[in-house]
C-alpha atoms as a PDB file:
ATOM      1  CA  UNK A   1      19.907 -29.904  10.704  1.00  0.00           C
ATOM      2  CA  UNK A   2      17.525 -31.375  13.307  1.00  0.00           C
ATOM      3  CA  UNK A   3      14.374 -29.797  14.340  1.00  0.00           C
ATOM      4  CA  UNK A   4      16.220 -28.686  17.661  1.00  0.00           C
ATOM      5  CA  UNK A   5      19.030 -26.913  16.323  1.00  0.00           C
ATOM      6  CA  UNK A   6      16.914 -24.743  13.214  1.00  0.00           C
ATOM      7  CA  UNK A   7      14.972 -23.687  16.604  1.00  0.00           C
ATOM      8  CA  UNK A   8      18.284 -22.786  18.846  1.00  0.00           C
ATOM      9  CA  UNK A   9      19.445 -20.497  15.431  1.00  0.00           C
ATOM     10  CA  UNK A  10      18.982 -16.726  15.984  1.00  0.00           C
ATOM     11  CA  UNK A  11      16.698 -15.458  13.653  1.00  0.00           C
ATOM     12  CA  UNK A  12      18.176 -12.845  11.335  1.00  0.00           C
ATOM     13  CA  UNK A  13      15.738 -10.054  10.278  1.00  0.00           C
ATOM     14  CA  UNK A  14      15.545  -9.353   6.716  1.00  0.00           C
ATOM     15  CA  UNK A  15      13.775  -5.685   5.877  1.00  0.00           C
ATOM     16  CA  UNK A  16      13.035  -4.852   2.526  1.00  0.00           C
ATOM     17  CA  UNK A  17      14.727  -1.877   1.910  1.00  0.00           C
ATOM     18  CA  UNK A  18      15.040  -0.739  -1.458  1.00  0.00           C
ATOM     19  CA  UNK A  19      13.056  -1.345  -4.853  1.00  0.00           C
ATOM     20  CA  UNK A  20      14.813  -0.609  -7.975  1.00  0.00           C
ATOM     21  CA  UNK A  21      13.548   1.085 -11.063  1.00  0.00           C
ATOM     22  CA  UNK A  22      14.805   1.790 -14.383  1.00  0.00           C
ATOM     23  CA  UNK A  23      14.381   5.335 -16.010  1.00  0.00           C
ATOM     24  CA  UNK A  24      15.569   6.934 -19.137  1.00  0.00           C
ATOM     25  CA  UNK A  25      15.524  10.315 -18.220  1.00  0.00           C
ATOM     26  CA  UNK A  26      17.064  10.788 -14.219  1.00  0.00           C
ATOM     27  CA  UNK A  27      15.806  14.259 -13.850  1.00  0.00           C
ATOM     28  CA  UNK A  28      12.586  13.829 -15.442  1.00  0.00           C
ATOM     29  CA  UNK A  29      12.106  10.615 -13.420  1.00  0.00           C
ATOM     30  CA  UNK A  30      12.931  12.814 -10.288  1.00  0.00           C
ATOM     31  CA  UNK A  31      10.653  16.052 -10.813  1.00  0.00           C
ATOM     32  CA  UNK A  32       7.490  13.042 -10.896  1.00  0.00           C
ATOM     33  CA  UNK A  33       8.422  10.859  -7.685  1.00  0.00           C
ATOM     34  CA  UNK A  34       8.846  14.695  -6.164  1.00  0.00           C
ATOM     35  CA  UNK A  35       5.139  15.759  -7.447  1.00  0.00           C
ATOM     36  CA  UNK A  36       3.932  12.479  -5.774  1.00  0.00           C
ATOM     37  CA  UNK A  37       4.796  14.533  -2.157  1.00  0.00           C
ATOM     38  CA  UNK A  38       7.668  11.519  -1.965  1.00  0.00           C
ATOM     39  CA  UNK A  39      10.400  12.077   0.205  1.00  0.00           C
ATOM     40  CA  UNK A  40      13.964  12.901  -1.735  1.00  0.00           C
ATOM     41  CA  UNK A  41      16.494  11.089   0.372  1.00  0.00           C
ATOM     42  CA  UNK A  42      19.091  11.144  -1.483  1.00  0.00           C
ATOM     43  CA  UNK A  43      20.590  12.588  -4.783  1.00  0.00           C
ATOM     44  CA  UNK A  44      24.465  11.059  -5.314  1.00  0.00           C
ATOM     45  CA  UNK A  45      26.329  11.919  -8.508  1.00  0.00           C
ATOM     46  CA  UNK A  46      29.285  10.924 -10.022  1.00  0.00           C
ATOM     47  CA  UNK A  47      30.908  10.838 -13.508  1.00  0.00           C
ATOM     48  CA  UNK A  48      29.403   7.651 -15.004  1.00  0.00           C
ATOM     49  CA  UNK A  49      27.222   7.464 -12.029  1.00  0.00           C
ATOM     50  CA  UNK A  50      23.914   8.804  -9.967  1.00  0.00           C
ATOM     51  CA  UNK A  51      21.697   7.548  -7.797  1.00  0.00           C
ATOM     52  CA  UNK A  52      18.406   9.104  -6.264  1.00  0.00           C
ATOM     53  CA  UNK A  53      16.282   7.601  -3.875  1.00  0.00           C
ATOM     54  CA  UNK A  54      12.364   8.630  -2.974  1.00  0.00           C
ATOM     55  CA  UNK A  55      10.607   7.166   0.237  1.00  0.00           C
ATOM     56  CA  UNK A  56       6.611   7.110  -0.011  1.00  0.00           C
ATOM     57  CA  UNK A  57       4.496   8.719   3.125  1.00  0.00           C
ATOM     58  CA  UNK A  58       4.522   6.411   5.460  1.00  0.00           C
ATOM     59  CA  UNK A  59       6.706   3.186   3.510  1.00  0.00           C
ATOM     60  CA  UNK A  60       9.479   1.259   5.797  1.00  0.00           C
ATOM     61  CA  UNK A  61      10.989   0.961   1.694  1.00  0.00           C
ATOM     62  CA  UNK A  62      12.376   3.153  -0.578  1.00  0.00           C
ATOM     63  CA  UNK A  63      13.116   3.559  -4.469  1.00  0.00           C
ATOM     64  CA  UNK A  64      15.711   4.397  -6.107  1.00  0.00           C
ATOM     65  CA  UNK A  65      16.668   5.388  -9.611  1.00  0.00           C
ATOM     66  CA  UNK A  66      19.289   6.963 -11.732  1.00  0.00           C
ATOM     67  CA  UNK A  67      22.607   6.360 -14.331  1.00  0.00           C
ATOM     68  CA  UNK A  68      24.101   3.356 -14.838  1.00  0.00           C
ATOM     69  CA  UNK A  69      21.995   1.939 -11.687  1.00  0.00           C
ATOM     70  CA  UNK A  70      20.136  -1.153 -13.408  1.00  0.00           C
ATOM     71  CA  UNK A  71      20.257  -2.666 -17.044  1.00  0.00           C
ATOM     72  CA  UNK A  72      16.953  -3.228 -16.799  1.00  0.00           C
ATOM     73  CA  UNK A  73      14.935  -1.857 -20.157  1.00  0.00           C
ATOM     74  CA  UNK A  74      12.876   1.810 -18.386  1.00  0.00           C
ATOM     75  CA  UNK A  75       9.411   1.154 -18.105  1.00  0.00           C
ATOM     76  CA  UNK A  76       9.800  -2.777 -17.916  1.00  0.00           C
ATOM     77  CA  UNK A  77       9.146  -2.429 -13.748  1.00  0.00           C
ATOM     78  CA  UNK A  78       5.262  -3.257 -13.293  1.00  0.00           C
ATOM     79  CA  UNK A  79       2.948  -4.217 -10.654  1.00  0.00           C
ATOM     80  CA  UNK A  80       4.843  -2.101  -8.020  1.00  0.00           C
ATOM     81  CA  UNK A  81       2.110  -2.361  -4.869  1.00  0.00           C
ATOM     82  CA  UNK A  82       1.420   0.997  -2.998  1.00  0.00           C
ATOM     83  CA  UNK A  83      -1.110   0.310  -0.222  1.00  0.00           C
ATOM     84  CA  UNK A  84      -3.404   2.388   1.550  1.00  0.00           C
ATOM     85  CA  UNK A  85      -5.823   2.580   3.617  1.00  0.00           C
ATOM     86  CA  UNK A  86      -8.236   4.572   1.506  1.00  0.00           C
ATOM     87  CA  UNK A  87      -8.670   4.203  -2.185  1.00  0.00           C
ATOM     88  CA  UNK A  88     -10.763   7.060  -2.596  1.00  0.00           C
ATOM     89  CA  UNK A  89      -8.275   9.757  -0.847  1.00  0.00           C
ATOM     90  CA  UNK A  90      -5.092   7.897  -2.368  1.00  0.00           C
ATOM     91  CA  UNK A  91      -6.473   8.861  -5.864  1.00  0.00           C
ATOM     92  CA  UNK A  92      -7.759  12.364  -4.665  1.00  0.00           C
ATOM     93  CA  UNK A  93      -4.213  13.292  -3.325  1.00  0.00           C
ATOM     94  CA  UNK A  94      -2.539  12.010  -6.796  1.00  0.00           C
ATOM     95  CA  UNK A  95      -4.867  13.713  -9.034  1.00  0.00           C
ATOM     96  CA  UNK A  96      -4.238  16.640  -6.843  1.00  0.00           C
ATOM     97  CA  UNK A  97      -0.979  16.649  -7.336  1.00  0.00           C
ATOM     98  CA  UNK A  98      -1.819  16.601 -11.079  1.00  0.00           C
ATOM     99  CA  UNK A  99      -1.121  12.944 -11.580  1.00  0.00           C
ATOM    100  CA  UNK A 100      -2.602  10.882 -14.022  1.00  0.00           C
ATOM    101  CA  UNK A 101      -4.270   7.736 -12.158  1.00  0.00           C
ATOM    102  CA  UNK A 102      -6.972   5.302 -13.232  1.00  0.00           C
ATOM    103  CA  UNK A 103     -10.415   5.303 -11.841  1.00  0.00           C
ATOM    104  CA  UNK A 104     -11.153   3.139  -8.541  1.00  0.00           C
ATOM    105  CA  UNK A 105     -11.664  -0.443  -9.982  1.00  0.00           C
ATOM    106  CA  UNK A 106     -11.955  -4.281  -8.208  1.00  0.00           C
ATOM    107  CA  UNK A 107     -12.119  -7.408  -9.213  1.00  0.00           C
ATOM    108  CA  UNK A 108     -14.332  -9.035 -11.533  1.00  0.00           C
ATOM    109  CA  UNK A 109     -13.072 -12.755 -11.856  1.00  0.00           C
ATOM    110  CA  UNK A 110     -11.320 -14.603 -14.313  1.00  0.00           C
ATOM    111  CA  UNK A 111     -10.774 -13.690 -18.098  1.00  0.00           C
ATOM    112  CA  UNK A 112     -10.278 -16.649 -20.491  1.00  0.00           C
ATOM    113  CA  UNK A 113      -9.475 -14.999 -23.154  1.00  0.00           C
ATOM    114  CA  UNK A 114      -6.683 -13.131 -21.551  1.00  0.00           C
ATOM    115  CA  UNK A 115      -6.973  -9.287 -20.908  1.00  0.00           C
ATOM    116  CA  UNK A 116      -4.279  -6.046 -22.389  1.00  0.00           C
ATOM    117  CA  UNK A 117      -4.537  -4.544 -18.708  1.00  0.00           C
ATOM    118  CA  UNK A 118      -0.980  -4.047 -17.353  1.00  0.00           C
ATOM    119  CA  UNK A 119      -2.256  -5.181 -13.767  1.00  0.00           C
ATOM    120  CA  UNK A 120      -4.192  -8.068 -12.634  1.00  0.00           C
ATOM    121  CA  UNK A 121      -3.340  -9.853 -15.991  1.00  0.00           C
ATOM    122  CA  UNK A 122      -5.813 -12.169 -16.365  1.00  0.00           C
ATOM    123  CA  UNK A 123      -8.383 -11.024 -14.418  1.00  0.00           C
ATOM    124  CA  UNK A 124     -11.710  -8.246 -15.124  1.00  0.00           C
ATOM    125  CA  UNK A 125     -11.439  -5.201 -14.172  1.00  0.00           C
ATOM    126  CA  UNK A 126     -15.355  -4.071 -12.693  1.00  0.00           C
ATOM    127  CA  UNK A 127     -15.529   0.355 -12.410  1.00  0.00           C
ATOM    128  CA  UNK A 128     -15.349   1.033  -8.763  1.00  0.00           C
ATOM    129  CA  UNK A 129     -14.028  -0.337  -5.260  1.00  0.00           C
ATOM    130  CA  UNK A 130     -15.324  -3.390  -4.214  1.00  0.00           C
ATOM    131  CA  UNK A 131     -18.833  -2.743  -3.642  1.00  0.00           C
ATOM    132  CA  UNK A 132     -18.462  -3.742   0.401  1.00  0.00           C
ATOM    133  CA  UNK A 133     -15.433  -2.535   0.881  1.00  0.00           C
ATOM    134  CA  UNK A 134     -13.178  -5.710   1.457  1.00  0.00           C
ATOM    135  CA  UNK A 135      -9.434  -5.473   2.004  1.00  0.00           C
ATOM    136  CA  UNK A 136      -6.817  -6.226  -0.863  1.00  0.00           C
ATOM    137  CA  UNK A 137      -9.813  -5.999  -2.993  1.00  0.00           C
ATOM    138  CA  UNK A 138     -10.163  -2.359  -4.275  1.00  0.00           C
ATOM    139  CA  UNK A 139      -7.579  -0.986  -6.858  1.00  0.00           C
ATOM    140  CA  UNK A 140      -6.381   2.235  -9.348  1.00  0.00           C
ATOM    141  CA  UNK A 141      -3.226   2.151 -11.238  1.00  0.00           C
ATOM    142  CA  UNK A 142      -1.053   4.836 -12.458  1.00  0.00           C
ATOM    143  CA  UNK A 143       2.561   4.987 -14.480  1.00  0.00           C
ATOM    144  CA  UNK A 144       5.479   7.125 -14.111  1.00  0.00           C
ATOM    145  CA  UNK A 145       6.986   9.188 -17.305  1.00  0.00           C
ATOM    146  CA  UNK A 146       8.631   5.886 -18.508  1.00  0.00           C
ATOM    147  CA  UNK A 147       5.837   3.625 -17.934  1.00  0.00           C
ATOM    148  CA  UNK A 148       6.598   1.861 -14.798  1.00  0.00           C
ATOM    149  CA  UNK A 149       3.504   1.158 -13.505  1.00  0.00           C
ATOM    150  CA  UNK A 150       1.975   1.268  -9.592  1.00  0.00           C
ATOM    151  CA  UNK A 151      -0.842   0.271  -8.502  1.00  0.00           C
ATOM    152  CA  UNK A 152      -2.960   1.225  -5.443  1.00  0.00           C
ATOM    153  CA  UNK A 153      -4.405  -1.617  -3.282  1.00  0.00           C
ATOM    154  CA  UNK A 154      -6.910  -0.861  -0.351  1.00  0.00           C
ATOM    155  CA  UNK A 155      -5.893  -2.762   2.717  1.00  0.00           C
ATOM    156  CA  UNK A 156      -7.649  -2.081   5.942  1.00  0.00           C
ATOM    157  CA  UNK A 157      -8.264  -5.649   7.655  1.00  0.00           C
ATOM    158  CA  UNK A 158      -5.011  -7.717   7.030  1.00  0.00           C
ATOM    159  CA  UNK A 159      -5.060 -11.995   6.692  1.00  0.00           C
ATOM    160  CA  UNK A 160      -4.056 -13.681   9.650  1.00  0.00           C
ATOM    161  CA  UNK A 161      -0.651 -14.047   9.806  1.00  0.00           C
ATOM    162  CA  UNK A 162       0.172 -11.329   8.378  1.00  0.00           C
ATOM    163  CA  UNK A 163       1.081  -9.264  10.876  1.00  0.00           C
ATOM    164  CA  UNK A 164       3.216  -9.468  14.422  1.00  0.00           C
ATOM    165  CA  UNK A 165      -0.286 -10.414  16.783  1.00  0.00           C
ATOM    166  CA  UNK A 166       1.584  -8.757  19.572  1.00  0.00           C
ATOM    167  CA  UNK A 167       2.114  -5.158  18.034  1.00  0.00           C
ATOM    168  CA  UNK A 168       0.227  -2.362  16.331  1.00  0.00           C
ATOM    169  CA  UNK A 169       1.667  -0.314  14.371  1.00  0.00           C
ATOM    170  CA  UNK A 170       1.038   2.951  12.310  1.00  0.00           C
ATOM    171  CA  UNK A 171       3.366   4.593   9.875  1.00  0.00           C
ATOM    172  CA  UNK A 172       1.679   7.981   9.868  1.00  0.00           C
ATOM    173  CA  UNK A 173      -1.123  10.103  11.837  1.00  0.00           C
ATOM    174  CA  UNK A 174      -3.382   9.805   8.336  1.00  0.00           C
ATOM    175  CA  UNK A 175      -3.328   5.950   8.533  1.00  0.00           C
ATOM    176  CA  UNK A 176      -3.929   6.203  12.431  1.00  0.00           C
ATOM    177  CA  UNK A 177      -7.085   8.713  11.413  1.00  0.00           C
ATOM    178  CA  UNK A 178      -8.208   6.577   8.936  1.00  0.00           C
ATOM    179  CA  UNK A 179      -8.247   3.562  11.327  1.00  0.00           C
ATOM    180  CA  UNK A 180     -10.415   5.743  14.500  1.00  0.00           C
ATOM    181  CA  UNK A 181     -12.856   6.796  11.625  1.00  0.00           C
ATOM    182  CA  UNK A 182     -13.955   3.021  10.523  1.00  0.00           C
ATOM    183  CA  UNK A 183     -13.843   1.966  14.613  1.00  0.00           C
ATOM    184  CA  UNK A 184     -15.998   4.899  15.132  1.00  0.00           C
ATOM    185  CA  UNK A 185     -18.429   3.823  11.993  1.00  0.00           C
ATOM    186  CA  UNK A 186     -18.208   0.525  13.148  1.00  0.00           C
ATOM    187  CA  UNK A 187     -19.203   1.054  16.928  1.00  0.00           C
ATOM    188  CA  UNK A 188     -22.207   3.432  15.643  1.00  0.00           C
ATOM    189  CA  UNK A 189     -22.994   0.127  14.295  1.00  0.00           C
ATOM    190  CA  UNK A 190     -22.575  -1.508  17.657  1.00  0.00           C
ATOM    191  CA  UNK A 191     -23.966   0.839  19.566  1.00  0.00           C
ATOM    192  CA  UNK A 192     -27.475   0.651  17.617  1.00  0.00           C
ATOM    193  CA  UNK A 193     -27.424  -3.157  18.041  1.00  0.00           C
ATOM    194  CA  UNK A 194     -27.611  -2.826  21.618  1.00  0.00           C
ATOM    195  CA  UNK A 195     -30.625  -0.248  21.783  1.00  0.00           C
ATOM    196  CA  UNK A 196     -28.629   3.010  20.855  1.00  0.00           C
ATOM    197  CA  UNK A 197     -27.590   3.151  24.283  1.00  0.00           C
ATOM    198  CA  UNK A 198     -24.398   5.222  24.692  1.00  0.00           C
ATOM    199  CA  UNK A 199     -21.070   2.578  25.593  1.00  0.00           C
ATOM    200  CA  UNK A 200     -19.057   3.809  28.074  1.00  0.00           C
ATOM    201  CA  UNK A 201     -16.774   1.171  27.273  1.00  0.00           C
ATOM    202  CA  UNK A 202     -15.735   2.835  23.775  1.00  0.00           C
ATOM    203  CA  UNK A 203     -12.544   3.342  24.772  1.00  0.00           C
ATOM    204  CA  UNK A 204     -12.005  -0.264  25.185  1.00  0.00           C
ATOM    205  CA  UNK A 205     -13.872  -1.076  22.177  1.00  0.00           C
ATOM    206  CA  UNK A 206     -12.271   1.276  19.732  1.00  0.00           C
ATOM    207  CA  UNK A 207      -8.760  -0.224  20.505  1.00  0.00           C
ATOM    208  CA  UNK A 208     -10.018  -3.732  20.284  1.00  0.00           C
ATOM    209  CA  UNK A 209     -11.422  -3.080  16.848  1.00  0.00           C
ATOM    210  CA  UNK A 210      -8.229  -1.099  15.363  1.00  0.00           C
ATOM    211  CA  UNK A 211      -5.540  -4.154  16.788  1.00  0.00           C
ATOM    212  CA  UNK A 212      -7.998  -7.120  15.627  1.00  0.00           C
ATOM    213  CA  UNK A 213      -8.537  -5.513  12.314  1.00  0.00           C
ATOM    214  CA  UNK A 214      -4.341  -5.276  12.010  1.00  0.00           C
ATOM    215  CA  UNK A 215      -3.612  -8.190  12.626  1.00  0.00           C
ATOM    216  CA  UNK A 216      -6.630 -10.481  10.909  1.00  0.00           C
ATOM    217  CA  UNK A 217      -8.149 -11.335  14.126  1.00  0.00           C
ATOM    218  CA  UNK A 218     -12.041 -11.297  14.325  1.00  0.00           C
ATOM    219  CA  UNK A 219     -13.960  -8.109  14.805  1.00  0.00           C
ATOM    220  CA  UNK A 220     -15.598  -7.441  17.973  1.00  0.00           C
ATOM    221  CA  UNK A 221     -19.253  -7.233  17.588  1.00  0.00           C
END
């Protein structure tokens, strides 16, 4: 196929919609992913059969789980990526909610030796977010009854390319919040830089902060 035709081919859109993971006990499985404040979409039974699906606040995707629904050994789903905008509240809502979830943790670097941590394989684990705050750098993990493990990533300025340039999104009014409250730290900065004078302009400013910082693009200054 020539250059000129794989350009002339509609695109077909491909959403991830569904994750699948693999539980012993179905009810048990469904009284946690309801004590996470997931949504319950749907709860189909049959003889041999039943499926329930959960939706996280604010996720495009959706889980499901139940009988006869995967072979796939329960507890053997890991690294299952949950991201937020704010490591610190994520883990305050779950251990609210009387989950069990690790302490904040980032990075550290390589480990040669290999490591027994069922995320980041390979890599140190150092107590605490990153200490400035990066995106995708800031972490805490937690399981489910049968061991399927998620982890929390902190995402708040996304890599170039990422993201559609020409659209902003925001799944929920918390992730919009969260988003005014690091323009507005942000501009204090600005505003401070330029003689503390007041900016009229903030308007302007805030929205060119929160679209740049969605889609990778440099920060205004």
């Amino acid at each position: 196929m020539t250059a000129a035709n794989e350009g002339a081919r509609a695109r077909v859109d491909m959403k991830l919609e569904i994750v699948v993971i693999p539980v012993s006990d179905v009810d048990r499985a469904k009284l946690f992913y309801a004590k996470l404040g997931w949504r319950l979409d749907a709860d189909f039974a049959a003889p041999d059969w039943r499926v329930i699906q959960f939706t996280p606040p604010g996720s495009p995707s959706s889980v499901i789980f139940g009988k006869n629904v995967t072979a796939a050994a329960p507890g053997s789903a890991q690294g299952l990526y949950l991201i937020v905008s704010d490591i610190a509240a994520a883990r305050d809502d779950l251990l609210g909610r009387g989950v069990k979830v690790s302490e904040a943790f980032h990075d550290g670097g390589d480990v040669h030796n290999g490591t027994d941590e069922p995320y980041l394989s390979g890599r140190r684990r150092v107590s605490g977010p990153d200490p400035e705050r990066q995106s995708y750098r800031s972490y805490a993990s937690f399981s489910d009854p049968d061991g399927n493990g998620w982890l929390l990533q902190e995402i708040t300025t996304r890599l170039p390319g990422r993201v559609d340039t020409g659209a902003t999104t925001f799944n929920s009014s918390t992730e919009l919040a969260s988003a005014l409250r690091r323009a507005a730290a942000a501009h204090g900065e600005h505003e401070k830089r330029n003689g503390g004078q007041h900016d009229e302009n903030w308007p302007d400013w805030y929205a060119e902060y929160i679209v740049n910082e969605q889609a990778g693009k440099p920060l205004p200054s």
